[in-house]
Protein backbone atom coordinates (compact mmCIF):
# COMPACT_ATOMS: atom_id res chain seq x y z
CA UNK A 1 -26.55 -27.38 46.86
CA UNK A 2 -27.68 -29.51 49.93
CA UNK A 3 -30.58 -31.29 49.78
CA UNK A 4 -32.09 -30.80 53.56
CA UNK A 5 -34.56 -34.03 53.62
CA UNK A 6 -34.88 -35.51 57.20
CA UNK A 7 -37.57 -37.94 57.43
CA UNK A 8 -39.74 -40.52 54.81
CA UNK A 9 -42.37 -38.16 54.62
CA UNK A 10 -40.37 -35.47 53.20
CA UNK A 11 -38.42 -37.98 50.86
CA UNK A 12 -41.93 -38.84 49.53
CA UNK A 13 -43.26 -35.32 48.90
CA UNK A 14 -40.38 -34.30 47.31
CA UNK A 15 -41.19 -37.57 44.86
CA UNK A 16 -44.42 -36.54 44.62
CA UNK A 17 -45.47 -40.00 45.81
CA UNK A 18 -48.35 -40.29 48.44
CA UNK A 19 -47.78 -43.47 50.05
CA UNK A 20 -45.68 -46.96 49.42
CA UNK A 21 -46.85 -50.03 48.23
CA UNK A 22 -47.21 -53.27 50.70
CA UNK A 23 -43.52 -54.89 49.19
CA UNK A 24 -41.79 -51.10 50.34
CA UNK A 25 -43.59 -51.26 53.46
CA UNK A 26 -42.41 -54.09 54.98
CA UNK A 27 -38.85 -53.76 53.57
CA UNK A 28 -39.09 -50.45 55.22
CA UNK A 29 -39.91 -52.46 58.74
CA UNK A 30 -37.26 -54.73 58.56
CA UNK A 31 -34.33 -52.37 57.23
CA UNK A 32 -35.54 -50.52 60.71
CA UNK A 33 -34.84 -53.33 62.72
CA UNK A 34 -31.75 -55.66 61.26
CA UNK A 35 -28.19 -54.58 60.27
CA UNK A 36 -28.81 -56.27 57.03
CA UNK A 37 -31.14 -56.88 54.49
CA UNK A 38 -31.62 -57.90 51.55
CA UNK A 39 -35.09 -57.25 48.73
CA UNK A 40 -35.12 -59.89 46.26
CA UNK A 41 -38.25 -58.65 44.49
CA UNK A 42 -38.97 -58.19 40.66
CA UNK A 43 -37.67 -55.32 38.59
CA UNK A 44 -40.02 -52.10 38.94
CA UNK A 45 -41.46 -53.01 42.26
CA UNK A 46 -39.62 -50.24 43.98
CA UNK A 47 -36.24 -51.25 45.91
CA UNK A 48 -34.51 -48.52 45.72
CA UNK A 49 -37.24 -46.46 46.80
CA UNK A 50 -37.55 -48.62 49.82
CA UNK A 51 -34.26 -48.20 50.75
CA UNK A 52 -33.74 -44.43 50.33
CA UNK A 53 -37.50 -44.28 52.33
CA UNK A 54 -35.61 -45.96 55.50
């Protein structure tokens, strides 16, 4: 089944979360604006999430 998710807010609902943290936030701005990036960020601080958010 397709999953029909367009934008971050409806990636977030669907996670049930209600807003990112300050690390996701700016990785979110600067995925936006670069053709590469890279998070170098501890373990559990939310990468992927900042990623699949873009």
């Amino acid at each position: 089944m397709a999953n029909n998710i367009k934008n971050q807010e409806d990636i977030l609902a669907k996670l049930n979360i209600t807003a990112l943290n300050s690390m996701q936030e700016e990785a979110v701005s600067v995925i936006e604006t670069t053709t590469n990036t890279i998070l170098l960020s501890p373990t559990g601080t939310g990468k992927t999430l900042a990623f699949v958010c873009h």
